[in-house]
C-alpha atoms as a PDB file:
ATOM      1  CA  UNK A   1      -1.622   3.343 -17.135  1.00  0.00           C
ATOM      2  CA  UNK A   2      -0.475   1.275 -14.671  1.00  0.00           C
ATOM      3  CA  UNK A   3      -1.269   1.765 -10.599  1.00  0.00           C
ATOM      4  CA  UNK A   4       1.642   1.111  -7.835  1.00  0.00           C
ATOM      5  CA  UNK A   5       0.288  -0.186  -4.787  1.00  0.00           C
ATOM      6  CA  UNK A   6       3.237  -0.607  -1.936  1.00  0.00           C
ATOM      7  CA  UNK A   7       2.808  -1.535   1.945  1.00  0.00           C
ATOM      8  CA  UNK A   8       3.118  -3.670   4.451  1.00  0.00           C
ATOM      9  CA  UNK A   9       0.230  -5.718   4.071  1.00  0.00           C
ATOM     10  CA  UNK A  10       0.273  -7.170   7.729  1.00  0.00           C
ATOM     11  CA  UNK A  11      -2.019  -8.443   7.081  1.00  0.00           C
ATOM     12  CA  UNK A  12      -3.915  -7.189   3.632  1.00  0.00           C
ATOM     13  CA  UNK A  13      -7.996  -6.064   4.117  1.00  0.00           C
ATOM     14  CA  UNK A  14     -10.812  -5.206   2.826  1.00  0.00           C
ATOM     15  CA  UNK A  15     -10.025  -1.263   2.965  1.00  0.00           C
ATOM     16  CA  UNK A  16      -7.009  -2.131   0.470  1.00  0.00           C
ATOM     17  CA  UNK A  17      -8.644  -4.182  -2.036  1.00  0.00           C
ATOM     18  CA  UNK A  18     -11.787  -1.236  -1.700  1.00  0.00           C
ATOM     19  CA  UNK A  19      -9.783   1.336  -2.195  1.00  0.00           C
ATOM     20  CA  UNK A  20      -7.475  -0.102  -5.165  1.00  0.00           C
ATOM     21  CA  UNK A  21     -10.611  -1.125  -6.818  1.00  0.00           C
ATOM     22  CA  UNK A  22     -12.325   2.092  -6.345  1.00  0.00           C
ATOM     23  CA  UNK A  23      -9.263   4.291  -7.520  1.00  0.00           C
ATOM     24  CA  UNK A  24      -8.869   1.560 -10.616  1.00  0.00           C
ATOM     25  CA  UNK A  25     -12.260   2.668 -11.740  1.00  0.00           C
ATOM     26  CA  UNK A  26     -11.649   6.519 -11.041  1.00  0.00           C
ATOM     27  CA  UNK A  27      -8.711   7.210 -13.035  1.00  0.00           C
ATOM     28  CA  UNK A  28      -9.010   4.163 -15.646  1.00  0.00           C
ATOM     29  CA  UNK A  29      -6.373   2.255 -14.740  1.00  0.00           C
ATOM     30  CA  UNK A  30      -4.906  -0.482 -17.073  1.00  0.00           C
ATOM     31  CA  UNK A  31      -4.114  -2.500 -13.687  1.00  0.00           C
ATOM     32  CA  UNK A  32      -2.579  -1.904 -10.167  1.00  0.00           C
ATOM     33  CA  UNK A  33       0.434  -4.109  -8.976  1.00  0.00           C
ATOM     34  CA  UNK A  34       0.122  -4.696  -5.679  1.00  0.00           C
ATOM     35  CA  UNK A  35       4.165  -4.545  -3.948  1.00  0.00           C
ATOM     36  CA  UNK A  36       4.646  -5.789  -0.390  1.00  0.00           C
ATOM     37  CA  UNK A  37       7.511  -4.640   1.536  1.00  0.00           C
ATOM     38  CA  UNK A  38      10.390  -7.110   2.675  1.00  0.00           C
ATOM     39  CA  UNK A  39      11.794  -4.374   5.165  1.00  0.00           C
ATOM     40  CA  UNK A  40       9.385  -0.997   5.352  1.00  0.00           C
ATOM     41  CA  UNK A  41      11.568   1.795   6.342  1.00  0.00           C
ATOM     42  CA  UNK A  42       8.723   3.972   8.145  1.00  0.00           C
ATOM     43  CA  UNK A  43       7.415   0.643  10.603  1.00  0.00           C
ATOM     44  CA  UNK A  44      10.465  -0.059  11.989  1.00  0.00           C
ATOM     45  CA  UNK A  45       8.810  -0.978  15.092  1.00  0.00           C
ATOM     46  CA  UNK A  46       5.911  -2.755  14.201  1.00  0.00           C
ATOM     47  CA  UNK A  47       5.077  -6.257  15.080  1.00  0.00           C
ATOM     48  CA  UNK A  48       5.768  -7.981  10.909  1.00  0.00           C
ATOM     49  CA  UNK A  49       5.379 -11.435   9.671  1.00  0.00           C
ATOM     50  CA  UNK A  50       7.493 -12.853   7.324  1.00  0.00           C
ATOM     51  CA  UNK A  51       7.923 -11.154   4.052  1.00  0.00           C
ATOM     52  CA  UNK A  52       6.600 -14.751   2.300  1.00  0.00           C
ATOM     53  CA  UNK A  53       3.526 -15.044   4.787  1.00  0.00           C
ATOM     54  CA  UNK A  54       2.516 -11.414   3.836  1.00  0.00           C
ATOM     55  CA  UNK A  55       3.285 -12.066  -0.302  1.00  0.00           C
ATOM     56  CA  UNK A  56       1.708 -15.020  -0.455  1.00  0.00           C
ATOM     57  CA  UNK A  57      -1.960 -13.343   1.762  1.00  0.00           C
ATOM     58  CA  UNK A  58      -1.620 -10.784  -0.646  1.00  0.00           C
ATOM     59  CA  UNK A  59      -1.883 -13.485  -3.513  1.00  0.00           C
ATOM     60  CA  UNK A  60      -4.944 -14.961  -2.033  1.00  0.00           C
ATOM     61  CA  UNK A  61      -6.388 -11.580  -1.512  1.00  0.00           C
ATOM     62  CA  UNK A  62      -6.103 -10.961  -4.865  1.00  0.00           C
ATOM     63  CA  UNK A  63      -6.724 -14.121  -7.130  1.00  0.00           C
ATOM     64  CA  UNK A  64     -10.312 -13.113  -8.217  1.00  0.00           C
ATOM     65  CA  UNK A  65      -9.536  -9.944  -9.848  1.00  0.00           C
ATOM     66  CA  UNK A  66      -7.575  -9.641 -13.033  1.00  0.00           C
ATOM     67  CA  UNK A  67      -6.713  -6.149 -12.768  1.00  0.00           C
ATOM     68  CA  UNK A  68      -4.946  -6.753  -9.627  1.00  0.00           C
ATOM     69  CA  UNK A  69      -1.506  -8.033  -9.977  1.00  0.00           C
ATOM     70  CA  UNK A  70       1.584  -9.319  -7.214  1.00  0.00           C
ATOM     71  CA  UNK A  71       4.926  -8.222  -7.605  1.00  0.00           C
ATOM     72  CA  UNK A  72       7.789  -9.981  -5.167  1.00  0.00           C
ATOM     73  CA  UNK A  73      10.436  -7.360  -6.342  1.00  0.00           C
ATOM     74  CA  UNK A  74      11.003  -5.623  -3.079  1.00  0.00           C
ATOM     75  CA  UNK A  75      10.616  -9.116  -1.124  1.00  0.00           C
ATOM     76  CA  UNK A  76      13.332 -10.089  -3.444  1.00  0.00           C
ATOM     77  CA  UNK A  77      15.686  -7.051  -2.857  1.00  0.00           C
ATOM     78  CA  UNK A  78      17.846  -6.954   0.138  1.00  0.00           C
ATOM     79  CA  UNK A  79      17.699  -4.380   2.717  1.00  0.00           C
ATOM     80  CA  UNK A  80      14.944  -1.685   3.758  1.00  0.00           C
ATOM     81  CA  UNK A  81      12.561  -1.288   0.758  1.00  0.00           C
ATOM     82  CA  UNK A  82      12.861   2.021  -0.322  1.00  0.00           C
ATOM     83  CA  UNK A  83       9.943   3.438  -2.527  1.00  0.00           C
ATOM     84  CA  UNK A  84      12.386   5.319  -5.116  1.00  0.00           C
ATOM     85  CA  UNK A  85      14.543   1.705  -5.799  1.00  0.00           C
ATOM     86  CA  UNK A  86      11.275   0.602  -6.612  1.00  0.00           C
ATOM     87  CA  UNK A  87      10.066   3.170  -9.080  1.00  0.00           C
ATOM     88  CA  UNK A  88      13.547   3.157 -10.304  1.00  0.00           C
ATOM     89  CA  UNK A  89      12.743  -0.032 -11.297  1.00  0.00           C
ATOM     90  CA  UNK A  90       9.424  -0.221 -12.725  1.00  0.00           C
ATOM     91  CA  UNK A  91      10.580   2.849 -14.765  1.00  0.00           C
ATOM     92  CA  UNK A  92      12.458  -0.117 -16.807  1.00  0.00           C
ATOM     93  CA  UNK A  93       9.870  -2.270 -16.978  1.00  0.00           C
ATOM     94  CA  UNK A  94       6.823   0.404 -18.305  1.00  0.00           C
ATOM     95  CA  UNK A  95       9.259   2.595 -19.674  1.00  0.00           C
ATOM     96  CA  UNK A  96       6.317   3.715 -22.298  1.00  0.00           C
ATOM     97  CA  UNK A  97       3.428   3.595 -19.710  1.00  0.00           C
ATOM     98  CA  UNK A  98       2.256   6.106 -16.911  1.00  0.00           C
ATOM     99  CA  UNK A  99       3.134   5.178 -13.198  1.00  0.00           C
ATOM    100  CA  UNK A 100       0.255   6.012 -10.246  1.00  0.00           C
ATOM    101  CA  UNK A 101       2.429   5.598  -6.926  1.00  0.00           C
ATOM    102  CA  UNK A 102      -0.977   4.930  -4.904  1.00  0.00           C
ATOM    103  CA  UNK A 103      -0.157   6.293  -1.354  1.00  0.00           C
ATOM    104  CA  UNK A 104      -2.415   7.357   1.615  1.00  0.00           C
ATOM    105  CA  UNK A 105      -3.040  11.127   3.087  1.00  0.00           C
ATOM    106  CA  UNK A 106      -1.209  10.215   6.014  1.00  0.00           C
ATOM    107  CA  UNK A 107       2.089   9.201   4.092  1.00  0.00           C
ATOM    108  CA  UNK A 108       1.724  12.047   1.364  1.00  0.00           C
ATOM    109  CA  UNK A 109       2.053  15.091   4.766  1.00  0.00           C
ATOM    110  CA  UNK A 110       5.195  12.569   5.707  1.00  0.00           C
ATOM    111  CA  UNK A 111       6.595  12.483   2.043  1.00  0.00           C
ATOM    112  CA  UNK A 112       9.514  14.761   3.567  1.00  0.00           C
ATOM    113  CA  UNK A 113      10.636  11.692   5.739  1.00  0.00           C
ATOM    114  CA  UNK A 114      10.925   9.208   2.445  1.00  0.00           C
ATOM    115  CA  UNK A 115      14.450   7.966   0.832  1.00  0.00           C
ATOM    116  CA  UNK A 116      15.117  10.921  -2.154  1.00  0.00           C
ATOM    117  CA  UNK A 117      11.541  11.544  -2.271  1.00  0.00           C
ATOM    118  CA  UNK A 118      11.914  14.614  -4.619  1.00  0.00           C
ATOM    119  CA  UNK A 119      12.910  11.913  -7.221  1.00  0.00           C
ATOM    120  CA  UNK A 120       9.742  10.038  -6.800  1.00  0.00           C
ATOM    121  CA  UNK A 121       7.590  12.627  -8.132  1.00  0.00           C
ATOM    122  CA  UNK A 122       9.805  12.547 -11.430  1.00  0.00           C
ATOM    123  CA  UNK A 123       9.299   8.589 -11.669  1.00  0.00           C
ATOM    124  CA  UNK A 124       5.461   8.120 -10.751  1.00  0.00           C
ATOM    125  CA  UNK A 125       2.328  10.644 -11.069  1.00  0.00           C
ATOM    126  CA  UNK A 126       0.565  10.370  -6.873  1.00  0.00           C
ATOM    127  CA  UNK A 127      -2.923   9.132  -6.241  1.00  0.00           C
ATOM    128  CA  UNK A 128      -3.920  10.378  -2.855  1.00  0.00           C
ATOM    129  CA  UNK A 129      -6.339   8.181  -0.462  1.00  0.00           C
ATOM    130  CA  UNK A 130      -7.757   9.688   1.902  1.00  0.00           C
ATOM    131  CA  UNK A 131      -9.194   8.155   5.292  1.00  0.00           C
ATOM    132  CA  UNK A 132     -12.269   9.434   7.264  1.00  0.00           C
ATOM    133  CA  UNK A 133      -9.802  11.689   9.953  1.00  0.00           C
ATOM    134  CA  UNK A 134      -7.861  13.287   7.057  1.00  0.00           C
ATOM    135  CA  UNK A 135      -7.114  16.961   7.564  1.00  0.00           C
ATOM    136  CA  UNK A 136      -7.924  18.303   4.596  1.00  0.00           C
ATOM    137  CA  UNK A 137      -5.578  22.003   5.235  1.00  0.00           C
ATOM    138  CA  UNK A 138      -2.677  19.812   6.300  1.00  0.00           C
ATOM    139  CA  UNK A 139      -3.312  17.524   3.141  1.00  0.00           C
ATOM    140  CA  UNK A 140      -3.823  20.457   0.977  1.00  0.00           C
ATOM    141  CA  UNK A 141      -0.992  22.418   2.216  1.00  0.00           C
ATOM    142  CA  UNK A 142       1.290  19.138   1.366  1.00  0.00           C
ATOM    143  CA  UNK A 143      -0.120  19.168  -2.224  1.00  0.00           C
ATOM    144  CA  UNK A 144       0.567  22.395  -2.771  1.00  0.00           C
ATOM    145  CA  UNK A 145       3.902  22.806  -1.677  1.00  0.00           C
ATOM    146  CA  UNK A 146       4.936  20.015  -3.440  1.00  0.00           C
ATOM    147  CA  UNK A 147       2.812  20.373  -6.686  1.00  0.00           C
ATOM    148  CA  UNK A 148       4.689  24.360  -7.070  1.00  0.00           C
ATOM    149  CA  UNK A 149       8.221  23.848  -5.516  1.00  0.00           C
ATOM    150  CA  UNK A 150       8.564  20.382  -6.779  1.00  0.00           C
ATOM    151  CA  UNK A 151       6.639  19.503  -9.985  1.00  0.00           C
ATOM    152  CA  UNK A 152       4.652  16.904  -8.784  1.00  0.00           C
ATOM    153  CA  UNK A 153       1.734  15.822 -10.197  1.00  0.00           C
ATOM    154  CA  UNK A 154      -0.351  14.760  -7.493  1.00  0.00           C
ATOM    155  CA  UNK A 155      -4.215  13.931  -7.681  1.00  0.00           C
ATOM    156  CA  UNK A 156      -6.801  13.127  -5.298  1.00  0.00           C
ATOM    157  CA  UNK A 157      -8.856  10.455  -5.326  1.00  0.00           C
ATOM    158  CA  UNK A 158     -12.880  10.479  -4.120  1.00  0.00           C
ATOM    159  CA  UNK A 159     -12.484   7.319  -2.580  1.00  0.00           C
ATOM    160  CA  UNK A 160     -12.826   7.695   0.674  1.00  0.00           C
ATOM    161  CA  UNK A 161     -10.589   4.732   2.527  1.00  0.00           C
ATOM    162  CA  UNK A 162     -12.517   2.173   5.119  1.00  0.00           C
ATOM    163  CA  UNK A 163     -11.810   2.934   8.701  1.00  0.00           C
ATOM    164  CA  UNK A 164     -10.246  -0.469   8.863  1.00  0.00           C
ATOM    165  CA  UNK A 165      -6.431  -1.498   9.694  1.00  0.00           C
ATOM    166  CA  UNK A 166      -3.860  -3.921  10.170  1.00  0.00           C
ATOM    167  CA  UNK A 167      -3.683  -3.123  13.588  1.00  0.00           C
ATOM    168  CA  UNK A 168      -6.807  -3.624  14.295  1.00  0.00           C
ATOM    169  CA  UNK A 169      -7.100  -7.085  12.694  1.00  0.00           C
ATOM    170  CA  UNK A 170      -3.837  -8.451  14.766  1.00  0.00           C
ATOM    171  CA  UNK A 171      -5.118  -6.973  17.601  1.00  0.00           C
ATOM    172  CA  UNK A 172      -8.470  -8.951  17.373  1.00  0.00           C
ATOM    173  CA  UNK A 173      -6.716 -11.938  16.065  1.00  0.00           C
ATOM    174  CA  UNK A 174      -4.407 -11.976  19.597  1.00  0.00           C
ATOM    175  CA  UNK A 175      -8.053 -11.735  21.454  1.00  0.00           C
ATOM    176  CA  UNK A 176      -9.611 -14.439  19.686  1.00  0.00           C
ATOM    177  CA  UNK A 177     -11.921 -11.868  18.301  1.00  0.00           C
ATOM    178  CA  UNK A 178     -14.143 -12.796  14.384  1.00  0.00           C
ATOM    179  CA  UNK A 179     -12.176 -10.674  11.507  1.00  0.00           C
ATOM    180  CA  UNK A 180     -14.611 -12.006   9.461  1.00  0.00           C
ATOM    181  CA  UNK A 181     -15.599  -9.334   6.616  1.00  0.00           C
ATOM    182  CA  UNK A 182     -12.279  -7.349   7.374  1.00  0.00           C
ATOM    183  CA  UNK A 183     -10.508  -9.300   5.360  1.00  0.00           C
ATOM    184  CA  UNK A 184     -10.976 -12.268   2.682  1.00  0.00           C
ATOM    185  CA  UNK A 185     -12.083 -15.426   3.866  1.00  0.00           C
ATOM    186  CA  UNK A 186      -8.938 -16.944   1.997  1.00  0.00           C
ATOM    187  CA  UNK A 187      -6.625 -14.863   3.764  1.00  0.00           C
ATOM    188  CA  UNK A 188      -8.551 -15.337   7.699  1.00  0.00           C
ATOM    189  CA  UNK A 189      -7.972 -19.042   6.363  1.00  0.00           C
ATOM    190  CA  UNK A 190      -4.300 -18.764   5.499  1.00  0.00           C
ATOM    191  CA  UNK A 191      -3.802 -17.185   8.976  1.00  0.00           C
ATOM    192  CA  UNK A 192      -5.664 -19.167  11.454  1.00  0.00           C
ATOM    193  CA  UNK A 193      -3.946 -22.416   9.467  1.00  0.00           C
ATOM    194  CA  UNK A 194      -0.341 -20.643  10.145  1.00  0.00           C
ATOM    195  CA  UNK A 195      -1.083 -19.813  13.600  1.00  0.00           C
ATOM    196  CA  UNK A 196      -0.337 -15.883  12.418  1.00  0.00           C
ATOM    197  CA  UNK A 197      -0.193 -12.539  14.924  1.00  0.00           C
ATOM    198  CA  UNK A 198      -1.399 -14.697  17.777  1.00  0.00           C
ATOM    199  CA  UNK A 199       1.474 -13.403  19.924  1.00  0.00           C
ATOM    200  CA  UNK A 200       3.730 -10.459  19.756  1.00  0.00           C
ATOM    201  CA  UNK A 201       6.471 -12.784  18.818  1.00  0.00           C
ATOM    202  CA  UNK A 202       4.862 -13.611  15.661  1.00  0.00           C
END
């Protein structure tokens, strides 16, 4: 059984690797491959470092754990990375083994908004994260609808994901602020040597 983990990854924390880890144990995963974006369809607007920067933090984020794995496919692929092309893909590659498309509450209520999502749930079971300000009816609802008009197979983890973000860390980076313990020391490293998110130009 083999986990999916997508995102940005601008930059990768400590509520990723927690919550990967955490779901690994939960639902006996063989390993989860960890899949940054080159182009994410959904952050259009956000402030993103280069798609090597991001894959190669991830790396270093990751190094110490052989259950977690790196995948460069959708850095490699041209154009927006859409989550379907991806499972499309990895359907090839573990075409005997089950697929866990890891996603968070928040993108499961905007699964509507994704690339020929109703195809996704036909490539990849869904582990659900949630986050401290879930709302459990809208989440629910989602699940539901989905699950009976759809035939997904969707499953909710008890992992409860760390209030921390990306945001957060390039925001704190920009005001010279510690991110010390919010993300590995390898990757605070990799950034302060590459002069990373210290302007909105970056």
């Amino acid at each position: 059984m083999v986990g999916l983990m997508g995102g940005t990854f601008n930059p990768v924390h400590y509520g990723h690797l927690l919550m990967c880890e955490s779901i690994r144990e939960e639902f006996n995963l063989n390993k989860i491959i960890f899949i940054p974006a080159r182009i994410p369809p959904h952050k259009t607007k956000e402030n993103i470092i280069s798609p090597e920067d991001r894959l190669r933090m991830v790396e270093l984020a990751i190094e110490d754990n052989p259950y977690f794995k790196l995948s460069d496919i959708e850095i490699r692929r041209s154009g927006p990375s859409y989550t379907v092309d991806t499972l499309k893909e990895f359907r090839k590659i573990y075409s005997f083994k089950e697929l866990f498309l890891i996603v968070g509450a928040d993108s499961l209520v905007q699964f509507h908004t994704w690339r020929d999502y109703q195809q996704i749930f036909s490539l990849s079971k869904i582990i659900v994260a949630k986050r401290p300000d879930t709302d459990e009816n809208l989440l629910n609802e989602h699940i539901d609808k989905f699950t009976n008009e759809m035939g997904a197979k969707i499953l909710v983890s008890g992992h409860r994901a760390m209030d921390y973000s990306s945001t957060e860390i390039r925001e704190r980076i920009k005001k010279g602020a510690s991110i010390r313990y919010r993300t590995p020391a390898s990757v605070a490293d990799y950034i302060y040597k590459r002069g990373l998110y210290r302007s909105d130009k970056d």
